[in-house]
N, C-alpha and C. Protein backbone atom coordinates (compact mmCIF):
# COMPACT_ATOMS: atom_id res chain seq x y z
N UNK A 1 16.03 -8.74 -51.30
CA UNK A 1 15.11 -7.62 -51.25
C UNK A 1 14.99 -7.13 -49.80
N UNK A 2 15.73 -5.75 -49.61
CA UNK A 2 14.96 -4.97 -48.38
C UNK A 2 13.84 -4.64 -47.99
N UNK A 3 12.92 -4.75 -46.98
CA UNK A 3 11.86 -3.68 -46.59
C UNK A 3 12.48 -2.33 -46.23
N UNK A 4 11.21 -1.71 -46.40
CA UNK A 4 11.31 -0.08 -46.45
C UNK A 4 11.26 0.07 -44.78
N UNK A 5 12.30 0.75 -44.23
CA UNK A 5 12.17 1.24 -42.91
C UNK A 5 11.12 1.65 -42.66
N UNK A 6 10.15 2.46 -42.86
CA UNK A 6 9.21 3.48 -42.95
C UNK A 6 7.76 2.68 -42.43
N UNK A 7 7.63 1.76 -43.61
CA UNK A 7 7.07 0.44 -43.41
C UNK A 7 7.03 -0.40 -41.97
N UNK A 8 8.24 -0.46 -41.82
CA UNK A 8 8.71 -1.26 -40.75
C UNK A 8 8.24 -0.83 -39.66
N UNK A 9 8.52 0.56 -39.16
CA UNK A 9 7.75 1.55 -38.20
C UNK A 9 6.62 1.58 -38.15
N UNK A 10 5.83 1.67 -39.66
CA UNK A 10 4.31 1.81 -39.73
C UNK A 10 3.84 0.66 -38.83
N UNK A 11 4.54 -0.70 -39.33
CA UNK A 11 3.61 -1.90 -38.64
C UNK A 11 3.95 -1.93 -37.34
N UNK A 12 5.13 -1.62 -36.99
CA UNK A 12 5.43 -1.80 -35.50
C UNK A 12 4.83 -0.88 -34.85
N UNK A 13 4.27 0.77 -35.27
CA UNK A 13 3.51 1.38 -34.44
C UNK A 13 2.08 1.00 -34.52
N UNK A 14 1.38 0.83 -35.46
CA UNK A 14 0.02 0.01 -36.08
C UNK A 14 -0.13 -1.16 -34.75
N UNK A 15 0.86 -2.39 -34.80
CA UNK A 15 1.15 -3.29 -33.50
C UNK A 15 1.05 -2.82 -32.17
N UNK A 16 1.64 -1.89 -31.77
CA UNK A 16 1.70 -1.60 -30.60
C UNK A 16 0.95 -0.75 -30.20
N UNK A 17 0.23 0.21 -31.22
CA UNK A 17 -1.11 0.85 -30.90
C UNK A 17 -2.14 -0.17 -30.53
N UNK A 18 -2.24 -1.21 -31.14
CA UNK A 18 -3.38 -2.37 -31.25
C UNK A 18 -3.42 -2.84 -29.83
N UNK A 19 -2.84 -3.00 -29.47
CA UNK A 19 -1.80 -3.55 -28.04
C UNK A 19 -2.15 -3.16 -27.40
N UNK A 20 -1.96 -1.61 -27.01
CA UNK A 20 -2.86 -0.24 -26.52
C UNK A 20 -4.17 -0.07 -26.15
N UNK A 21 -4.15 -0.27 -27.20
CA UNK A 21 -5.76 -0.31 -27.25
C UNK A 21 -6.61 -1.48 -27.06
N UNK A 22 -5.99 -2.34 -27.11
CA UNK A 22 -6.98 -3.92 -26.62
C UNK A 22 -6.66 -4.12 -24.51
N UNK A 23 -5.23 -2.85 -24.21
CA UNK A 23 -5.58 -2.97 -22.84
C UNK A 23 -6.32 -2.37 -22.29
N UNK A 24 -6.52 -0.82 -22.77
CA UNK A 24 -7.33 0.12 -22.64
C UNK A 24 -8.93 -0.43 -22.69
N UNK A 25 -9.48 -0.81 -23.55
CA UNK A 25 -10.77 -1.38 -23.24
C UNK A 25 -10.81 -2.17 -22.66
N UNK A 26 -10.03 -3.30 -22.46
CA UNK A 26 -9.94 -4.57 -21.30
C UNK A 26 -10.30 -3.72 -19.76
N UNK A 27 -9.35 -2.69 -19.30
CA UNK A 27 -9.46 -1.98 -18.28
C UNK A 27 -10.69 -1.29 -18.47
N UNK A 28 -11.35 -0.29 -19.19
CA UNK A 28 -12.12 0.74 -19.06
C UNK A 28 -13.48 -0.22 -19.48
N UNK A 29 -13.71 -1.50 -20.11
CA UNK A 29 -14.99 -2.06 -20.49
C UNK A 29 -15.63 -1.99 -19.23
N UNK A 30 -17.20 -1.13 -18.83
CA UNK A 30 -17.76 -1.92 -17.77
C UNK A 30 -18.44 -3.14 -16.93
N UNK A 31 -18.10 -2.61 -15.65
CA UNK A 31 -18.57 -4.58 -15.45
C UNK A 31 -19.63 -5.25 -15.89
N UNK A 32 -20.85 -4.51 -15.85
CA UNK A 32 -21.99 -4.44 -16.32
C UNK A 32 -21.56 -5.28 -17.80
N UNK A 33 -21.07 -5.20 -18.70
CA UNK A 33 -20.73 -6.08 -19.61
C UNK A 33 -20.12 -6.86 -19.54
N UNK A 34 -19.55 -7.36 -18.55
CA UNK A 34 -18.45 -8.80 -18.31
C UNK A 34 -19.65 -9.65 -17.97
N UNK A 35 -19.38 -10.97 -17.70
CA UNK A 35 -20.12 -12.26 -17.60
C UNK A 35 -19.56 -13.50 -17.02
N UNK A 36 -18.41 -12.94 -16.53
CA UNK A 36 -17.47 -14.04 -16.00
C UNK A 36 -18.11 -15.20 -15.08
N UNK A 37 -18.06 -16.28 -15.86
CA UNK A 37 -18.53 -17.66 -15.04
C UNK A 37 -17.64 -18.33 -14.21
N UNK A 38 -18.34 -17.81 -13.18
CA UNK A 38 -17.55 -18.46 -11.35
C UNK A 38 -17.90 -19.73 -10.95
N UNK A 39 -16.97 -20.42 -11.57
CA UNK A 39 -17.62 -22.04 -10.85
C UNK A 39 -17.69 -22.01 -9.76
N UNK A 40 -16.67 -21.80 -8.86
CA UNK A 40 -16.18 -22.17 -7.66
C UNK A 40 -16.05 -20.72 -6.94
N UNK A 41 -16.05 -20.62 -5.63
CA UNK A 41 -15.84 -19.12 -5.15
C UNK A 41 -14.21 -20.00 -4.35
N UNK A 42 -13.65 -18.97 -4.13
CA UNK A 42 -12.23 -19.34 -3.29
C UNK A 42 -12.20 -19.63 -2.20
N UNK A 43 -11.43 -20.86 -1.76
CA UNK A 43 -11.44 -21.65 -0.93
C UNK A 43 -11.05 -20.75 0.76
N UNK A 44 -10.38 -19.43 0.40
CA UNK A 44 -10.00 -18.40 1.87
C UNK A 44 -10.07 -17.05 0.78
N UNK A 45 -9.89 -16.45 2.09
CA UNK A 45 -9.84 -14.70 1.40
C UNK A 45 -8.75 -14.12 0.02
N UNK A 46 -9.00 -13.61 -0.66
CA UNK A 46 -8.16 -13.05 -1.79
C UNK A 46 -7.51 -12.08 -1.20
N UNK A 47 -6.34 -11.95 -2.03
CA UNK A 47 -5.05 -11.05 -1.68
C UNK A 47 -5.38 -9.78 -2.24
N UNK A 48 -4.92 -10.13 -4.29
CA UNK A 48 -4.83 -8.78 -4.89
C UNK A 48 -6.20 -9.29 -6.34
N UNK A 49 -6.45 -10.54 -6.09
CA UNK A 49 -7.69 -10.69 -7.64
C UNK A 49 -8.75 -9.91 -6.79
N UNK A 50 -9.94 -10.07 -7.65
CA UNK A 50 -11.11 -9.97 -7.24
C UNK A 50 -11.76 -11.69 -7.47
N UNK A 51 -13.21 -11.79 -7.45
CA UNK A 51 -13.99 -13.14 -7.94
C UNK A 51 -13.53 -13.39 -8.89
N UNK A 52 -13.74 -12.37 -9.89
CA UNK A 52 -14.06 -12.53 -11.44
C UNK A 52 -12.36 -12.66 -12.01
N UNK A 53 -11.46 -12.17 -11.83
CA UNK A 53 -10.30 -12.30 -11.96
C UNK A 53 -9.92 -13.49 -11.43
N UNK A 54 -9.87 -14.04 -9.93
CA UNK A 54 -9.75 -15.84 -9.62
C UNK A 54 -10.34 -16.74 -10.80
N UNK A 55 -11.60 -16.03 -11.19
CA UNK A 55 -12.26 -17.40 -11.93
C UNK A 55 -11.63 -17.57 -13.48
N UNK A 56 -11.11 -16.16 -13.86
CA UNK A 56 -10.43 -16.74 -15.10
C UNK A 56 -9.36 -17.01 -15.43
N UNK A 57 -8.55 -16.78 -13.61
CA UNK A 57 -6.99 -17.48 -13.85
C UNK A 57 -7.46 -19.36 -13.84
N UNK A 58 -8.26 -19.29 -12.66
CA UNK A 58 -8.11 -20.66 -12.56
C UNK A 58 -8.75 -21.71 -13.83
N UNK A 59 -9.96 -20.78 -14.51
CA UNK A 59 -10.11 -21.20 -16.04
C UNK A 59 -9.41 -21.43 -16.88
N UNK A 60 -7.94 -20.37 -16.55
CA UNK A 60 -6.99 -20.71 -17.64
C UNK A 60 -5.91 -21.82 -17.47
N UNK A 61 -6.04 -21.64 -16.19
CA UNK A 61 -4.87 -23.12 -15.59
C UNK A 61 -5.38 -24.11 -15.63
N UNK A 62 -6.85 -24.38 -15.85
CA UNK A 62 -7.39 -25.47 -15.87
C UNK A 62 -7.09 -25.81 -17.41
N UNK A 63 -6.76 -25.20 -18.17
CA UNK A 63 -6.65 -25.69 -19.75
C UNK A 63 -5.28 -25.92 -19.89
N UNK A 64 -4.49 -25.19 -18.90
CA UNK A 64 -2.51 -25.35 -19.16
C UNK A 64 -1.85 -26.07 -18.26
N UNK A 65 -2.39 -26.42 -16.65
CA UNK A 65 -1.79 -27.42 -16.31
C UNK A 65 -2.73 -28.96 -15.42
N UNK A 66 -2.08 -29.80 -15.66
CA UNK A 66 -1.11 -30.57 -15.85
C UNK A 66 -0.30 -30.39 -17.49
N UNK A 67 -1.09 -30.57 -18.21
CA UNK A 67 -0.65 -30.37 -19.92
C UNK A 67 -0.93 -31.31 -20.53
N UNK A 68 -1.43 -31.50 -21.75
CA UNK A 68 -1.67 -32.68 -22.49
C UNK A 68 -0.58 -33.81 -22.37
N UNK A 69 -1.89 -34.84 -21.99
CA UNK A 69 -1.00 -36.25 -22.10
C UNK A 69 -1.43 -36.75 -20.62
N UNK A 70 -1.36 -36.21 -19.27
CA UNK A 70 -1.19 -35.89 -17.91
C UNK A 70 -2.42 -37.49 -17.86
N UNK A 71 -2.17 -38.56 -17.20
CA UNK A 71 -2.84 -39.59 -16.79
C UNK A 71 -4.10 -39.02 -15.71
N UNK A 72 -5.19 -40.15 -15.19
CA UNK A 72 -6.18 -39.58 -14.82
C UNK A 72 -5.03 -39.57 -12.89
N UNK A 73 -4.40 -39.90 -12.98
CA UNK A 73 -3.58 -39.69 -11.46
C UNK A 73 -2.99 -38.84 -11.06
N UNK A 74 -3.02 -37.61 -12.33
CA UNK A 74 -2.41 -36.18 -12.14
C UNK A 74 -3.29 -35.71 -11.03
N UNK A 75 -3.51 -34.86 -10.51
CA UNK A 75 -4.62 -33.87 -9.70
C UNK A 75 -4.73 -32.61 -10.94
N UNK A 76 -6.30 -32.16 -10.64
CA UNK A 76 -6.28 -30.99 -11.78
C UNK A 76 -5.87 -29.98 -11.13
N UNK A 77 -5.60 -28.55 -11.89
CA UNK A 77 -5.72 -27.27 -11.23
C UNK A 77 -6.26 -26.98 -10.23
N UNK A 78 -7.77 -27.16 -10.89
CA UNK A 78 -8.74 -26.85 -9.35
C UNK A 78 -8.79 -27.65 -8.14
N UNK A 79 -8.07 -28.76 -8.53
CA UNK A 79 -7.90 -29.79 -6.98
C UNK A 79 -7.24 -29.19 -5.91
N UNK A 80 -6.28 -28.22 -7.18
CA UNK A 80 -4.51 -27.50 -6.24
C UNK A 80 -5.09 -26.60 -5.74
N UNK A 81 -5.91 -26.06 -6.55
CA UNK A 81 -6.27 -24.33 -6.51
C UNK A 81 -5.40 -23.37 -6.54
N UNK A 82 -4.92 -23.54 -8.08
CA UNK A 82 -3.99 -22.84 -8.27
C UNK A 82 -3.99 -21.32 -8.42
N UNK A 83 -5.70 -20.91 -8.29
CA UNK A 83 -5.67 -19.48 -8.68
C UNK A 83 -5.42 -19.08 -7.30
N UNK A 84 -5.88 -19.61 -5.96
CA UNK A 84 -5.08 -19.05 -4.47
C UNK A 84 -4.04 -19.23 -4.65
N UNK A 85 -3.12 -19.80 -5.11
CA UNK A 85 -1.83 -19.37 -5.11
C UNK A 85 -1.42 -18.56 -5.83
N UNK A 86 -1.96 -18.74 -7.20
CA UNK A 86 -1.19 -17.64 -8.09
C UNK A 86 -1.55 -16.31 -7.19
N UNK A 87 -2.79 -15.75 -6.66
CA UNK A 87 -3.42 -14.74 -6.00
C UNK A 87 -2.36 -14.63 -4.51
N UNK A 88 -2.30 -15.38 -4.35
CA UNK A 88 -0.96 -15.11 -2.72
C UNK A 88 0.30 -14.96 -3.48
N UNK A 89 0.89 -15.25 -4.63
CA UNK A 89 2.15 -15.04 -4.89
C UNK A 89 2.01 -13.72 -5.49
N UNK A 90 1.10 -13.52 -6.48
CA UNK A 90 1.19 -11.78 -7.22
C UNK A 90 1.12 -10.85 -6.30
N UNK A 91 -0.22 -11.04 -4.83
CA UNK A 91 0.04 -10.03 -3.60
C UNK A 91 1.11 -9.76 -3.41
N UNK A 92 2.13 -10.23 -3.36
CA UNK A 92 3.52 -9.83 -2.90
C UNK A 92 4.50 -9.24 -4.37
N UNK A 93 4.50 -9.15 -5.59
CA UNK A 93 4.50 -8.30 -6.44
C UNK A 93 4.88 -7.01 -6.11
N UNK A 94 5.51 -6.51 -6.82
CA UNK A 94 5.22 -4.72 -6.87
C UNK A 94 3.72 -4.30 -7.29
N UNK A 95 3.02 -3.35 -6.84
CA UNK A 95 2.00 -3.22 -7.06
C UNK A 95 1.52 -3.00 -8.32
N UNK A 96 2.13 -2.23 -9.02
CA UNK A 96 2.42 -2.40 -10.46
C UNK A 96 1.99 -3.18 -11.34
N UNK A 97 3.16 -4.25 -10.90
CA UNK A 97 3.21 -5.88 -11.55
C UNK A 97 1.71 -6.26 -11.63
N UNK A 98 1.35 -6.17 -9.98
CA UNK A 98 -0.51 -7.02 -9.54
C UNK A 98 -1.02 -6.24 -10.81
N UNK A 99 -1.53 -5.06 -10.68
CA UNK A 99 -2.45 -4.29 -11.43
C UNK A 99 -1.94 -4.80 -12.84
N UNK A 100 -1.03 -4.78 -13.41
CA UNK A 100 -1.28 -5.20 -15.23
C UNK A 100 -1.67 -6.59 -14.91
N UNK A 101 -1.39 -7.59 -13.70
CA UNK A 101 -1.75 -8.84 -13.83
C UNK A 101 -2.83 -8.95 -14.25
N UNK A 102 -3.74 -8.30 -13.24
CA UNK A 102 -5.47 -7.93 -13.04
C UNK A 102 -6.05 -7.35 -14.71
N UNK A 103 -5.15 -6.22 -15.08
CA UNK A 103 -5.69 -5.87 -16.69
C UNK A 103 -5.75 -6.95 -17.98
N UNK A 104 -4.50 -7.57 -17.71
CA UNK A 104 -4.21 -9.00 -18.33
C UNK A 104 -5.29 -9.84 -18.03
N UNK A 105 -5.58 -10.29 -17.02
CA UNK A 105 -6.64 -10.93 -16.60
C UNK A 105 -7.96 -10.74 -17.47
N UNK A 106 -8.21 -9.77 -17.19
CA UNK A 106 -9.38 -8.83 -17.60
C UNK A 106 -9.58 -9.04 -19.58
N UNK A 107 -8.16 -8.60 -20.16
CA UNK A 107 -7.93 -8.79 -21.15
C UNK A 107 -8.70 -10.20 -21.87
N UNK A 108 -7.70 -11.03 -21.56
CA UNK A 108 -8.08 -12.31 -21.35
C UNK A 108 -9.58 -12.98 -21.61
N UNK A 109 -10.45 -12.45 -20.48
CA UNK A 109 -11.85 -12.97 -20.08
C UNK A 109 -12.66 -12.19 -21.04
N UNK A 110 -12.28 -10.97 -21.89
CA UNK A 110 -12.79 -10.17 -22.53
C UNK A 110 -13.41 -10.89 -23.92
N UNK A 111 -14.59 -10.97 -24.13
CA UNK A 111 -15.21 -11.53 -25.44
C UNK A 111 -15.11 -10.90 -26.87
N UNK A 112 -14.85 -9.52 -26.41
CA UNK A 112 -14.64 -8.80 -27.93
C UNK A 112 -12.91 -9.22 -28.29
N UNK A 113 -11.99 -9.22 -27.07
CA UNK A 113 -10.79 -9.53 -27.45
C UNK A 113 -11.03 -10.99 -28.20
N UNK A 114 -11.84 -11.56 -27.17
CA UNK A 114 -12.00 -13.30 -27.86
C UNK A 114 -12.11 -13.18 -29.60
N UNK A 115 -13.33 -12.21 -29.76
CA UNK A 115 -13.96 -12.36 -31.36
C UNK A 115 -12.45 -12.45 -32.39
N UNK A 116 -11.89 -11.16 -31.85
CA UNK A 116 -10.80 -10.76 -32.91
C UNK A 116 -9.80 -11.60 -32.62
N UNK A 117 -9.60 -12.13 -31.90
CA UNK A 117 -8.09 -13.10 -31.66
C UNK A 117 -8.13 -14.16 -32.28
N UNK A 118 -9.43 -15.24 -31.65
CA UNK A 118 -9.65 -16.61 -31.76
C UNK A 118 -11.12 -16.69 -32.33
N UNK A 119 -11.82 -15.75 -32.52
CA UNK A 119 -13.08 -15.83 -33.51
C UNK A 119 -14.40 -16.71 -32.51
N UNK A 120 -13.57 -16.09 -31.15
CA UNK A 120 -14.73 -16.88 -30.74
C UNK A 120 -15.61 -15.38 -29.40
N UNK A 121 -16.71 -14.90 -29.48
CA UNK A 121 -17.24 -13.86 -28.85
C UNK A 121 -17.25 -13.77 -27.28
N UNK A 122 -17.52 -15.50 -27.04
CA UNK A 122 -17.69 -15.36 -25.22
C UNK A 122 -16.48 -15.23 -24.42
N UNK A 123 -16.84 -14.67 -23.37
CA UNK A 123 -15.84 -14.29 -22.34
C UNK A 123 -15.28 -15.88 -22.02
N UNK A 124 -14.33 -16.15 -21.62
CA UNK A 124 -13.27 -16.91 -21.87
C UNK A 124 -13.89 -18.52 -21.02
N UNK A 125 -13.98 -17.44 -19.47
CA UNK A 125 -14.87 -18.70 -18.60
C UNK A 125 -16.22 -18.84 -19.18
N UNK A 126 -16.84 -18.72 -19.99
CA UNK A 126 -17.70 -19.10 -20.24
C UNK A 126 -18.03 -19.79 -21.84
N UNK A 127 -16.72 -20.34 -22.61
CA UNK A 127 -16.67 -20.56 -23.67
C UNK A 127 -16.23 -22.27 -23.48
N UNK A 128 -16.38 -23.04 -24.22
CA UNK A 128 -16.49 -24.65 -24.34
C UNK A 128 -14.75 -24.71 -23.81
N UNK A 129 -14.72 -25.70 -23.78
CA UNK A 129 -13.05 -26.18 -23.83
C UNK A 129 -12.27 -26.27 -25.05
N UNK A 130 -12.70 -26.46 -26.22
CA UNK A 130 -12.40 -26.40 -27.48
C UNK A 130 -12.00 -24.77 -28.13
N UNK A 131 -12.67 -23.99 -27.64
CA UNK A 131 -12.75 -22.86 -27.53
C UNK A 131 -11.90 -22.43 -26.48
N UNK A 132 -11.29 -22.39 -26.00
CA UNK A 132 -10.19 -21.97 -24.95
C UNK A 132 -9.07 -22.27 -25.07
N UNK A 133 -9.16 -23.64 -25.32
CA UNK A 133 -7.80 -24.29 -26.12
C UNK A 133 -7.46 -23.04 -27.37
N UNK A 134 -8.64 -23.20 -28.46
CA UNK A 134 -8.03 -22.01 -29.16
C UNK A 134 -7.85 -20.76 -28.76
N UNK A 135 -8.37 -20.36 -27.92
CA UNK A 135 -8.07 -18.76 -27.47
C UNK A 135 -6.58 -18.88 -26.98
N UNK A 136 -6.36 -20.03 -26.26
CA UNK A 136 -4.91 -20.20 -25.74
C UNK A 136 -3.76 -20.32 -26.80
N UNK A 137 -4.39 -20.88 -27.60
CA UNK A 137 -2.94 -20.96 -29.00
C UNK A 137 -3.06 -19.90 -29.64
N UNK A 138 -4.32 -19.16 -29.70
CA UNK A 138 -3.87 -17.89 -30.69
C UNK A 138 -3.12 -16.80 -29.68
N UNK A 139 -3.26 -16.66 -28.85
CA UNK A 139 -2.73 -15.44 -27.59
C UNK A 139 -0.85 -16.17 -27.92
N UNK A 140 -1.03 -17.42 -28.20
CA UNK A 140 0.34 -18.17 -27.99
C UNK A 140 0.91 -17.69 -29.25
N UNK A 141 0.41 -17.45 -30.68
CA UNK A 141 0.67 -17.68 -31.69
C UNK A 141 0.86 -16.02 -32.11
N UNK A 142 0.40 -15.24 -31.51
CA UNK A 142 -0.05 -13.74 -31.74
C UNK A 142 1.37 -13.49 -32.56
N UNK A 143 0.58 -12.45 -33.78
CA UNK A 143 1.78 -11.34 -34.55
C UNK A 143 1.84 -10.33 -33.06
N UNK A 144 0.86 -10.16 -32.18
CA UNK A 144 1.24 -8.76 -31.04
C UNK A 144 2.22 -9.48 -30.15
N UNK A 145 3.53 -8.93 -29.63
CA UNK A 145 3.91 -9.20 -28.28
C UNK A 145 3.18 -9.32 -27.17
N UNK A 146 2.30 -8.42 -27.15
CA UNK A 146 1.59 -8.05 -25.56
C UNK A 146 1.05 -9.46 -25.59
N UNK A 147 -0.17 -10.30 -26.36
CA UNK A 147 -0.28 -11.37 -26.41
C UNK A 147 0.13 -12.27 -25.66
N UNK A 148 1.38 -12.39 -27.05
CA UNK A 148 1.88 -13.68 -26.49
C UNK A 148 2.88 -13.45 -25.24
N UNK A 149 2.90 -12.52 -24.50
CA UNK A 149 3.68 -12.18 -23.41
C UNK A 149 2.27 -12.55 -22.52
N UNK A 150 1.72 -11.94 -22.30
CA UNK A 150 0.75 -12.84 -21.90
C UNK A 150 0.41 -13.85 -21.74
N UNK A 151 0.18 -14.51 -22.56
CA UNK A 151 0.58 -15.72 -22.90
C UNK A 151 1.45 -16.65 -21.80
N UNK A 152 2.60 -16.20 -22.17
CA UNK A 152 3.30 -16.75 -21.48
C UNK A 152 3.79 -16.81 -20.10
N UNK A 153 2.63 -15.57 -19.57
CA UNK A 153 2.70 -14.98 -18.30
C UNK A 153 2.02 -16.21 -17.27
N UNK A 154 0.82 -16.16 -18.58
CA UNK A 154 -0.35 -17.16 -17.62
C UNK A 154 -0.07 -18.68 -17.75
N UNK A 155 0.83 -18.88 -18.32
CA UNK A 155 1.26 -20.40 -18.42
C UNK A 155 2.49 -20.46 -17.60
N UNK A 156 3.39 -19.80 -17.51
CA UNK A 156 4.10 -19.83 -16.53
C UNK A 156 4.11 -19.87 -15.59
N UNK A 157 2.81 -19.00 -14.80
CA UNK A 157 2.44 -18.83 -13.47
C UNK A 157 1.13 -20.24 -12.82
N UNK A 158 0.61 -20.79 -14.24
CA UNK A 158 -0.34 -21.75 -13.64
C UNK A 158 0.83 -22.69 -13.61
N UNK A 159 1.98 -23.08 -14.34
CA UNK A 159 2.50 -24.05 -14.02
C UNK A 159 3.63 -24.14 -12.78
N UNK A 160 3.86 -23.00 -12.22
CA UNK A 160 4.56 -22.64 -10.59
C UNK A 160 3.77 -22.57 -10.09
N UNK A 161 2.61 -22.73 -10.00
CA UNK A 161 1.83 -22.64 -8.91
C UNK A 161 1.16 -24.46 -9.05
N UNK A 162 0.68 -24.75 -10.38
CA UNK A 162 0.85 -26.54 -9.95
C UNK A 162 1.89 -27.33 -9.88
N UNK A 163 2.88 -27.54 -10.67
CA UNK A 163 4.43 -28.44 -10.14
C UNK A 163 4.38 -27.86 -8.77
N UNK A 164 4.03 -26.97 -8.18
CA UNK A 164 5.02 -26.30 -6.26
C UNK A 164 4.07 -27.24 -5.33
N UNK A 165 2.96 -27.75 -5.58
CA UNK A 165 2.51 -28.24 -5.07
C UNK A 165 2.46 -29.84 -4.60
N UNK A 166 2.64 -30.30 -3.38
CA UNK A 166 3.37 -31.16 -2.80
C UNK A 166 2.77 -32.72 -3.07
N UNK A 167 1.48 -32.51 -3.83
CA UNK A 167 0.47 -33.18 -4.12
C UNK A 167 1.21 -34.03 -5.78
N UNK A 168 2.29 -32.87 -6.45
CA UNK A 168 2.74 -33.40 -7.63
C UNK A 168 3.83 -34.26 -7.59
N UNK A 169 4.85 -33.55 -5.86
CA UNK A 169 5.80 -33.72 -5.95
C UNK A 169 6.10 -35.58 -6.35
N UNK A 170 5.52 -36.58 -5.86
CA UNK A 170 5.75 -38.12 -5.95
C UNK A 170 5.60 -37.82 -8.19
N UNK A 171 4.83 -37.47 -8.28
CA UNK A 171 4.23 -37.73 -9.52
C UNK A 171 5.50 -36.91 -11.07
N UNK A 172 6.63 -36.11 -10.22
CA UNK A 172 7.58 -35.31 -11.40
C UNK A 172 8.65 -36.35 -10.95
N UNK A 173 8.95 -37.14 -9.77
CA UNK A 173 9.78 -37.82 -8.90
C UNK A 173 10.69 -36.72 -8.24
N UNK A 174 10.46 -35.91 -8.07
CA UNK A 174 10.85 -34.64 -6.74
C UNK A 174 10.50 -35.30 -5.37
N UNK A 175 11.27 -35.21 -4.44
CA UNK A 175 11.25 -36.20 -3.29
C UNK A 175 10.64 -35.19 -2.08
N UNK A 176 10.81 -33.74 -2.75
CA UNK A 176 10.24 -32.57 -1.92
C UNK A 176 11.72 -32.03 -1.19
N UNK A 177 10.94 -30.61 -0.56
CA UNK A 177 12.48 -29.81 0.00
C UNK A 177 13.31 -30.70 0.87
N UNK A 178 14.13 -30.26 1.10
CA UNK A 178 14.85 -30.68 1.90
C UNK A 178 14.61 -30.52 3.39
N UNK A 179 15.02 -31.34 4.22
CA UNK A 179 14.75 -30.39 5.76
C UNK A 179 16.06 -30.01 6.14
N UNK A 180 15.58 -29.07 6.81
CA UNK A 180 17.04 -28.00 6.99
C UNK A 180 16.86 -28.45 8.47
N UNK A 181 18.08 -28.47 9.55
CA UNK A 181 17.83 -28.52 10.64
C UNK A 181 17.67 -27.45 11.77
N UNK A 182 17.06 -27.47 12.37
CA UNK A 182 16.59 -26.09 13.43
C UNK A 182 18.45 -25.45 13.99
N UNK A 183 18.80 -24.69 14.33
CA UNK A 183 19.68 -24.07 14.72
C UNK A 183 19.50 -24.63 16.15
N UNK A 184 21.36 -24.95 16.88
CA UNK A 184 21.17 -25.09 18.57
C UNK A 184 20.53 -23.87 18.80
N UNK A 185 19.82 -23.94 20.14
CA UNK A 185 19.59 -22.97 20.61
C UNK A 185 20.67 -22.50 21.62
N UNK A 186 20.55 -21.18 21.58
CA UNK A 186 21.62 -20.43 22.38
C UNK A 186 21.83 -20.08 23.27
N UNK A 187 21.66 -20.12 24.84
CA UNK A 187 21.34 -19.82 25.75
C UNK A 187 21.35 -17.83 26.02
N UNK A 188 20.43 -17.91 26.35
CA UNK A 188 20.29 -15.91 26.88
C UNK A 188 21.19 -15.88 27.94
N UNK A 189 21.58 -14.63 28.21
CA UNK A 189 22.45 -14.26 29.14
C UNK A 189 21.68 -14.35 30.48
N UNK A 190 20.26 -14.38 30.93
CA UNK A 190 19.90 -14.40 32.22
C UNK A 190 19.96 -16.29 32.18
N UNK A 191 20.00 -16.63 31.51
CA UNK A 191 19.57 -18.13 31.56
C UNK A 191 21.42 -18.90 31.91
N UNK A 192 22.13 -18.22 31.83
CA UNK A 192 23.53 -18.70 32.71
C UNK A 192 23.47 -18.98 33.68
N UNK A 193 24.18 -19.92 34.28
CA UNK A 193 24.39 -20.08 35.82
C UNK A 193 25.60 -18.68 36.34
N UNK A 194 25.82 -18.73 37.57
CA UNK A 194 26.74 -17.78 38.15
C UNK A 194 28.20 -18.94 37.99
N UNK A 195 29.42 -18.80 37.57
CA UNK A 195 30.06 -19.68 37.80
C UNK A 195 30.97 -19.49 39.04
């Protein structure tokens, strides 16, 4: 049995309108309605997040890395502080890139996105751990791409920003970079003798 092309279009534009439209209010919701819970303020100055954007990357890395199983000798996220890094590596981004990071972000921490995704209303940092875990598998599990691209944005990036850290390196058995050796130095042309 075929599906009807027609069909096929319907859901894929239906999808990607949805998509649309869950970034569109993520961006345009005002702040005045966000609630983002800031445990921690950042350890030095921000690049390209704001507060509220640090606090729900590092909310989310706190649920994705180390990763289930991880002994109490791992270091957590927030030990690394992985949202200053993720925040110093996206600064350097195309600007572009930063800004959907930031909408994504936004997305994310959003409680009405929460209701309809994972059935749960609060903004993300401010929802149990049980509750995040699921917000994290349904974003993982999504019929939408944008989702689970997402998804996989923010798990990717909390986990390069904790494995890079030198604190893991004994603990993956990575021995750390290599040292490269300094170049001779070259003498300048006034620094010759006369021969």
């Amino acid at each position: 049995m075929t599906l009807d092309p027609k069909l096929d279009r319907r859901r894929f534009l239906k999808r990607g309108l949805l998509g649309g439209a869950l970034l569109f209010l993520a961006g345009t919701v005002p702040l005045a309605l966000r609630s983002t819970l800031r445990r921690r303020a950042p350890a030095g100055p921000l690049r390209l997040l704001d507060e509220d954007e640090y606090a729900v990357f590092a909310a989310a890395a706190a649920r994705l890395a180390p990763g289930p199983g991880a002994g109490p000798r791992w270091p957590t996220a927030e030990a690394l502080d992985c949202a200053v890094k993720a925040d110093a590596l996206m600064a350097r981004v195309h600007p572009d890139v930063g800004h959907d990071f930031k909408r994504l972000l936004r997305l994310f921490e959003s409680g009405l996105v929460g209701a309809l995704v994972a059935g749960s209303p609060r903004p993300f940092t401010r929802a149990a751990p049980g509750e995040q875990d699921a917000r994290l598998e349904a974003w993982r599990r999504s019929r939408l791409a944008l989702l689970r691209s997402g998804y996989q944005a923010l798990k990717r990036l909390a986990h390069a920003t904790y494995y890079s850290s030198p604190e893991v390196y004994a603990l993956i058995g990575y021995p750390g970079p290599p040292e490269v050796p300094a170049p001779p130095e070259v003498p300048t042309p006034e620094a010759k003798e006369p021969g």
